[in-house]
Protein backbone atom coordinates (compact mmCIF):
# COMPACT_ATOMS: atom_id res chain seq x y z
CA UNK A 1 -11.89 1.03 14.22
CA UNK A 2 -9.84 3.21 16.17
CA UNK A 3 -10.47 5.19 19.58
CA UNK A 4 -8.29 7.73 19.20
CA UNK A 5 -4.66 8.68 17.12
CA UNK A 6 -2.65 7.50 20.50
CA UNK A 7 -5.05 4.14 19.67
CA UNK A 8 -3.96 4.17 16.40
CA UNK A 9 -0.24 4.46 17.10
CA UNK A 10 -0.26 2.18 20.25
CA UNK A 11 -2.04 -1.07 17.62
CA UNK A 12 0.02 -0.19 14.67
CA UNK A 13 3.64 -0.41 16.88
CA UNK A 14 1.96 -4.01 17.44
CA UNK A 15 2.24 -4.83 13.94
CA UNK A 16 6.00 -3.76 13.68
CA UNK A 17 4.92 -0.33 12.21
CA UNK A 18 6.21 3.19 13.91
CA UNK A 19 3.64 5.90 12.88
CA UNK A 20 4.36 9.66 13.86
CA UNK A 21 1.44 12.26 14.98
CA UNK A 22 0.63 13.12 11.43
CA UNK A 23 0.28 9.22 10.01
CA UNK A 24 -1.73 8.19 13.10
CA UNK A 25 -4.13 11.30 13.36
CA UNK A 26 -5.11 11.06 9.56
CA UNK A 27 -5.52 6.93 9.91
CA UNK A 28 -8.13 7.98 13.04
CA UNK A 29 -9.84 10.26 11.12
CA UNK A 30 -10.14 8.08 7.56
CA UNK A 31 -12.07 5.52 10.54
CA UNK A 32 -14.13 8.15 12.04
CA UNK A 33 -15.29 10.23 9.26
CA UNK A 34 -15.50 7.14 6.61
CA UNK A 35 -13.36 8.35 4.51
CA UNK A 36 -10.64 6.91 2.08
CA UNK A 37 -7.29 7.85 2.85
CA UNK A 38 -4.90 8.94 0.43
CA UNK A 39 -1.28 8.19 1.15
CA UNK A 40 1.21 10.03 -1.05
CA UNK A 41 4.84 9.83 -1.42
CA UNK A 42 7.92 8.69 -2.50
CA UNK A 43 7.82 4.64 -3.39
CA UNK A 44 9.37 2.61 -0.47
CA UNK A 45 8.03 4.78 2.83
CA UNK A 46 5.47 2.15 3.90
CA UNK A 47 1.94 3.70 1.94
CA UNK A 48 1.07 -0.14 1.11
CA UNK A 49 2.65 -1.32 4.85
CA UNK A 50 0.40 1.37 6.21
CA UNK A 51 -2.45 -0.65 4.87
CA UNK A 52 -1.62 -4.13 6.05
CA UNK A 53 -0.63 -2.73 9.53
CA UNK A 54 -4.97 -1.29 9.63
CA UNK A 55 -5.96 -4.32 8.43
CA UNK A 56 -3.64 -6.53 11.04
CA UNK A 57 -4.34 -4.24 13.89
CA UNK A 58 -7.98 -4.16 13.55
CA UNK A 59 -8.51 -7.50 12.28
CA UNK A 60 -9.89 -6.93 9.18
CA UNK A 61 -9.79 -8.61 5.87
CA UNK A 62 -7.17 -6.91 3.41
CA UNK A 63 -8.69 -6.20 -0.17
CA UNK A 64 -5.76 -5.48 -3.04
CA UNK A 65 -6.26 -3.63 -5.78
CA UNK A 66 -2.97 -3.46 -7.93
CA UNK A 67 -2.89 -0.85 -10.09
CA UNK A 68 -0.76 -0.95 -13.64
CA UNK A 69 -1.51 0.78 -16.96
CA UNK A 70 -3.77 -1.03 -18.75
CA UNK A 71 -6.20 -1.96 -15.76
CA UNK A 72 -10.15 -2.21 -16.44
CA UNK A 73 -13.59 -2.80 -15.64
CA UNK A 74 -13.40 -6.08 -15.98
CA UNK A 75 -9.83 -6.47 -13.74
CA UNK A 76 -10.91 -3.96 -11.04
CA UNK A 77 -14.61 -3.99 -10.53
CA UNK A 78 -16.70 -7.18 -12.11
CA UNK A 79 -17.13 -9.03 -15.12
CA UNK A 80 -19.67 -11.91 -16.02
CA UNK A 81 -19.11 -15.64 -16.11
CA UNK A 82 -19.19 -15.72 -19.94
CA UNK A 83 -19.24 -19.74 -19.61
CA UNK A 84 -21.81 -20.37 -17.10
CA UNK A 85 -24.01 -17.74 -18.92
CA UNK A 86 -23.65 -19.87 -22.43
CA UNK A 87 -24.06 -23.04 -20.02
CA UNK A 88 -27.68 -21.68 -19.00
CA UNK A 89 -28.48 -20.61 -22.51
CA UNK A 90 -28.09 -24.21 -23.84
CA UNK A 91 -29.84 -25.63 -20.67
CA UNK A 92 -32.75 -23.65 -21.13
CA UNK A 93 -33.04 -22.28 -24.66
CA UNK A 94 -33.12 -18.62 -23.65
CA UNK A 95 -31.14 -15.67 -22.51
CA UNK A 96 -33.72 -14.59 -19.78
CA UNK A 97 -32.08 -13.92 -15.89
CA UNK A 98 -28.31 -14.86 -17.15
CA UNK A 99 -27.20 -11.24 -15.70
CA UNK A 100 -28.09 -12.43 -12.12
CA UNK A 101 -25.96 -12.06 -9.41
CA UNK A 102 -24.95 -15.68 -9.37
CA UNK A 103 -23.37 -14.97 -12.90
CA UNK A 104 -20.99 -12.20 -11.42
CA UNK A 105 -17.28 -12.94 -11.18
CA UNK A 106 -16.06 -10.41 -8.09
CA UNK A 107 -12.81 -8.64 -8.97
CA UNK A 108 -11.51 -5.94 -5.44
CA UNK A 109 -13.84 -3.42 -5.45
CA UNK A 110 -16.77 -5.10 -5.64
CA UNK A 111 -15.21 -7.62 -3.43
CA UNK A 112 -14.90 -5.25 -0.46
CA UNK A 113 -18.43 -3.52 -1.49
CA UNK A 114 -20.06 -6.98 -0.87
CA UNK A 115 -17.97 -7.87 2.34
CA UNK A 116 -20.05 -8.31 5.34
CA UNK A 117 -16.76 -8.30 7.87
CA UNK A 118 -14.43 -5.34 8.75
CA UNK A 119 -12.44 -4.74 5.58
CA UNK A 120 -9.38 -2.98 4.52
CA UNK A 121 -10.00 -1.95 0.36
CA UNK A 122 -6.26 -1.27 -0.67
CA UNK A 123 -6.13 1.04 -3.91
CA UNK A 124 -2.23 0.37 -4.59
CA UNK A 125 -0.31 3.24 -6.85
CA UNK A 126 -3.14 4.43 -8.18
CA UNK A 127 -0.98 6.95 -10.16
CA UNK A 128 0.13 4.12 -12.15
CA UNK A 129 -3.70 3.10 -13.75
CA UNK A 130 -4.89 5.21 -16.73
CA UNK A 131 -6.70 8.42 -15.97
CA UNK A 132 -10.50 6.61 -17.07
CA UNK A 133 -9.83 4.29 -14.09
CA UNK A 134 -10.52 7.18 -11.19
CA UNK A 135 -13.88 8.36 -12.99
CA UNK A 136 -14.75 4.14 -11.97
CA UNK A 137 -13.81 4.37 -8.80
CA UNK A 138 -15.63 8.50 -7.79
CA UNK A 139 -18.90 6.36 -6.65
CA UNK A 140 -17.34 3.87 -4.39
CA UNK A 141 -15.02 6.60 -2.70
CA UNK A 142 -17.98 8.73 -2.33
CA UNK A 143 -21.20 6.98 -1.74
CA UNK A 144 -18.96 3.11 -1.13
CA UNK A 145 -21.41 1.70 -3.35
CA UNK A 146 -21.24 0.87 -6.93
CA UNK A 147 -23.37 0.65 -10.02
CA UNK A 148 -23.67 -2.37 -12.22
CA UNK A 149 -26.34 -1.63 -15.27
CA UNK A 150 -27.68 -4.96 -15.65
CA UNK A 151 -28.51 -5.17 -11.51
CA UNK A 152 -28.46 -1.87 -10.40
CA UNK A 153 -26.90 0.00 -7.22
CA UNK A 154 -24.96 -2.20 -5.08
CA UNK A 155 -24.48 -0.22 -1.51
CA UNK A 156 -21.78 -1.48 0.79
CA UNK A 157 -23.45 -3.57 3.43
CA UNK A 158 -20.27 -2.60 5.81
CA UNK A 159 -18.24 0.37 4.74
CA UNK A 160 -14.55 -0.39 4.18
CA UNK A 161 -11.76 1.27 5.07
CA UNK A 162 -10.16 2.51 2.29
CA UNK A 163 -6.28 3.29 1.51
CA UNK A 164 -5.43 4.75 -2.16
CA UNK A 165 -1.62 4.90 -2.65
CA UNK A 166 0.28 6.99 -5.17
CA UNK A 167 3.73 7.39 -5.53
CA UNK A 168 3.32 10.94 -7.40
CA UNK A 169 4.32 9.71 -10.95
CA UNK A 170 1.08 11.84 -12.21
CA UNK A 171 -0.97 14.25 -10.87
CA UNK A 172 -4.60 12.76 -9.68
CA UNK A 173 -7.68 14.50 -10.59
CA UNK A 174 -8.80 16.77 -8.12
CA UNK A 175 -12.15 14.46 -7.67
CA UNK A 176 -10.88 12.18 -6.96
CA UNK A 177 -8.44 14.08 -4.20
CA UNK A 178 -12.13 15.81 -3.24
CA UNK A 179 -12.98 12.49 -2.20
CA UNK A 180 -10.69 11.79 0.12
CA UNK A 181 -8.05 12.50 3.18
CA UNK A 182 -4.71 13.83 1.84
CA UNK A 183 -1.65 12.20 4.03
CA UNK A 184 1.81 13.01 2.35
CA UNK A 185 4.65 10.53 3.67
CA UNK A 186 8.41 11.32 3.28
CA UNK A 187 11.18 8.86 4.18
CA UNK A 188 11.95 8.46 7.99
CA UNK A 189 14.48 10.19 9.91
CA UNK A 190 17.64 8.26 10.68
CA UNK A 191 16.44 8.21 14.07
CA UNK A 192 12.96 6.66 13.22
CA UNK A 193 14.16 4.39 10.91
CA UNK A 194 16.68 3.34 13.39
CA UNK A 195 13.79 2.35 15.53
CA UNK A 196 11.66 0.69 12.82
CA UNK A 197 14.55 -1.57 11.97
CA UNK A 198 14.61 -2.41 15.93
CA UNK A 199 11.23 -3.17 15.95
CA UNK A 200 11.21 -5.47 12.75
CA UNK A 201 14.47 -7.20 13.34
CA UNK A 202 15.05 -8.78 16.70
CA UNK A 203 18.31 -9.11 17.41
CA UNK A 204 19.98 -5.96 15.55
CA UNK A 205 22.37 -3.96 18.16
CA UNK A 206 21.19 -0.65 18.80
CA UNK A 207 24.47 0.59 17.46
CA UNK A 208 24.42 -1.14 14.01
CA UNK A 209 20.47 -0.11 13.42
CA UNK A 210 21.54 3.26 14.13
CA UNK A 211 24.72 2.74 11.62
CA UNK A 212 22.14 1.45 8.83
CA UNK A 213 20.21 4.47 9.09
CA UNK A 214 22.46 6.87 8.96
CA UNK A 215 24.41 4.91 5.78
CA UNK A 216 21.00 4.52 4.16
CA UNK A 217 20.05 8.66 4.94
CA UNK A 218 23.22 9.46 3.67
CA UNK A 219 22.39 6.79 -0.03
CA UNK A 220 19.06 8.88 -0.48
CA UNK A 221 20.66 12.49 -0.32
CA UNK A 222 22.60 11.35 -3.44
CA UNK A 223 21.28 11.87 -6.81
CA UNK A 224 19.92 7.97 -7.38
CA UNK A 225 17.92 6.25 -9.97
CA UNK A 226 16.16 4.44 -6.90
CA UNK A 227 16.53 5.14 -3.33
CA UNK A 228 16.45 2.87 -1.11
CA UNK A 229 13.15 2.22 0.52
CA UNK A 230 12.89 1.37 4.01
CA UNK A 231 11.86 -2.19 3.54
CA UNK A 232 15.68 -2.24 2.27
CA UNK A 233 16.70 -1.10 5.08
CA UNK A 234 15.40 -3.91 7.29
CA UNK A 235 16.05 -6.21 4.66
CA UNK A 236 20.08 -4.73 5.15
CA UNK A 237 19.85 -5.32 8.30
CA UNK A 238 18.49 -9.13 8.50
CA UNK A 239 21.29 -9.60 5.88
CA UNK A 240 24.22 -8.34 8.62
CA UNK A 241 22.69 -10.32 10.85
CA UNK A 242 22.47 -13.72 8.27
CA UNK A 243 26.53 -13.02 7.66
CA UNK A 244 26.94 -12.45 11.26
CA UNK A 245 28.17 -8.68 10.60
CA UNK A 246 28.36 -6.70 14.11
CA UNK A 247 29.67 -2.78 12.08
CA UNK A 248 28.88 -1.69 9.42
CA UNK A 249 32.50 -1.06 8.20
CA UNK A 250 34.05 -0.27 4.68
CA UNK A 251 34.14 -4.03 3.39
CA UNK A 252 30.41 -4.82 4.90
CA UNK A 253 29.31 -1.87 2.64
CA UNK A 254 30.62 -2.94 -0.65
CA UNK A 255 29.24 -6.39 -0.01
CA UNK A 256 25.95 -5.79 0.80
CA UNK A 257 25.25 -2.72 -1.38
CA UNK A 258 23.42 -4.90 -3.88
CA UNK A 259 20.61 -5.13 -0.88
CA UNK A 260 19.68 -1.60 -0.99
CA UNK A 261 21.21 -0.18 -4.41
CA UNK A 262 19.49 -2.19 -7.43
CA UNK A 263 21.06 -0.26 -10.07
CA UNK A 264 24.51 -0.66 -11.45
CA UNK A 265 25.04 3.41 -11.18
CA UNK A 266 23.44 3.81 -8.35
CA UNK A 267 26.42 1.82 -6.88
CA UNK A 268 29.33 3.06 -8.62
CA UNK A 269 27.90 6.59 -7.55
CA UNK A 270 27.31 5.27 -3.90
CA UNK A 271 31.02 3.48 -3.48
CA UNK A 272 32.42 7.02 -5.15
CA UNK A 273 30.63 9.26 -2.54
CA UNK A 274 31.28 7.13 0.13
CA UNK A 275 34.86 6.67 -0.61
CA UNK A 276 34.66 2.79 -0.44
C-alpha cells in the first residue's frame, strides 16, 4: 500500500493528516508485514482519523467496526437471514441447504474478509467490547480468515488492512496484542497541532492556530473530566473563523469554551486557571 514511511507521511498530509516518524513507520510496516495495527491512546488524538486517512490515501474501502459493551457474533461477524431461511422451508418442505452462503447476512468482519478490493477493516475502541469479543476476532487478526461452522473456513480473498483502536479503558489480552503492531499515540505538541489546524482549516492566521494550540496544551495539563481532543481544536478554530475572531483574547475564550470543554467543571476549572 505504501512504498516507504516518507510514502506514508507524504499521502497521509494529502488527506489533511500530519503523521510524525513513529505513526508513519508503524502504518508502513502494518502494509508490509500484513499485520493489524494497534493504535493506543488517549481518546481524541486521531486513532480512528488515522484509519480514514489509509483508507483515503490508498483508495481503499473503509470497513467500521464500532465497538460498545454488549457487542456479538451476530453484530460483528455474521448472522443468518432467519426470514428467507423460513421462506425456503415453506417453499420446499424441508430444511436441507438453508445454511448456504446466500442465507448469510454480512456484519464488518466478514464484510472485509469477503472484499475483493483494497480494504481498510477499522476495529474502533476495542477496549470498550466485552473481553469474549477478542477470543472472535484471534483468527481473523492472525490467519485474516474466519470460521463459520455451518460453511466452514472462509480465507480472505484480499487481505485487509487492519486498524484496532483502544483508548486504554482496560487492559487487552496479550493475544490479542501478540497479534499485532503496538503504536502508542499521545496528544500533539502545540507546535504540531498548530500545523494540523493549518492544514484542516484554510484560512486560520498562522498566529491564531498557534494561539489555539497553545490555549488548548495549556486546557489538557489541567486536571479535566475530558480533554479536549484535537478534532476540538480544529473545530475551535472553524468556529473563530465563523464569528470572524482574528485573537484569541479573554472574551473569545469564555465564549467559545463550550467548543472544546463539554463539561460544566471542566469550565469553571478552565475560566479559574486561566484567570478569565
Amino acid at each position: 500500500m505504501f512504498a516507504s514511511p516518507a510514502d506514508v507521511s507524504a499521502r497521509l498530509a494529502g488527506t489533511g493528516y500530519l503523521s510524525g516518524d513513529a505513526i508513519a513507520t508503524s502504518v508502513y510496516l502494518a502494509g508490509a508485514l500484513e499485520k493489524p495495527l494497534l493504535a493506543e491512546g488517549p481518546a481524541g488524538v486521531g486513532k480512528t482519523q488515522l484509519a480514514k486517512a489509509v483508507a483515503q490515501a490508498t483508495g481503499a474501502e473503509l470497513v467500521r467496526l464500532q465497538c460498545y459493551e454488549g457487542l456479538d457474533e451476530a453484530r460483528a461477524l455474521y448472522e443468518w437471514n432467519y426470514k428467507k431461511q423460513l421462506l425456503r422451508i415453506q417453499a420446499t418442505n424441508t430444511d436441507e441447504d438453508i445454511f448456504g452462503a446466500e442465507f448469510l447476512l454480512e456484519r464488518p468482519l466478514l464484510k472485509a474478509i469477503r472484499a475483493t478490493g483494497p480494504t481498510v477493516l477499522l476495529i474502533d475502541e476495542m477496549d470498550k467490547a466485552d473481553v469474549e469479543v477478542e477470543g472472535l476476532l484471534l483468527e481473523l487478526l492472525s490467519d485474516f480468515q474466519v470460521t463459520i461452522p455451518e460453511l466452514g473456513t472462509i480465507e480472505a480473498v484480499r487481505r485487509p488492512y487492519v486498524v484496532v483502536t483502544s483508548n486504554a479503558t482496560r487492559e487487552l489480552s496479550e493475544a490479542l496484542k501478540r497479534r499485532c503492531l503496538y503504536l502508542h499515540i499521545e496528544y500533539p505538541s502545540a507546535e504540531r497541532e498548530r500545523d494540523i489546524v493549518l492544514a484542516q482549516v484554510p484560512g486560520i492566521r498562522a498566529d491564531l492556530a498557534e494561539q489555539l494550540a497553545r490555549t488548548v496544551a495549556t486546557l489538557r495539563a489541567l486536571e479535566l473530566k475530558k480533554a479536549p481532543s484535537v478534532a476540538e481544536t480544529v473545530d475551535w478554530a472553524r468556529t473563530l473563523l465563523a464569528l470572524g475572531r482574528e485573537e484569541l483574547d479573554e472574551a473569545t475564550v469564555a465564549g467559545t469554551l463550550g467548543v472544546v470543554l463539554k463539561h460544566r467543571s471542566d469550565q469553571e476549572r478552565a475560566v479559574k486557571e486561566l484567570g478569565l
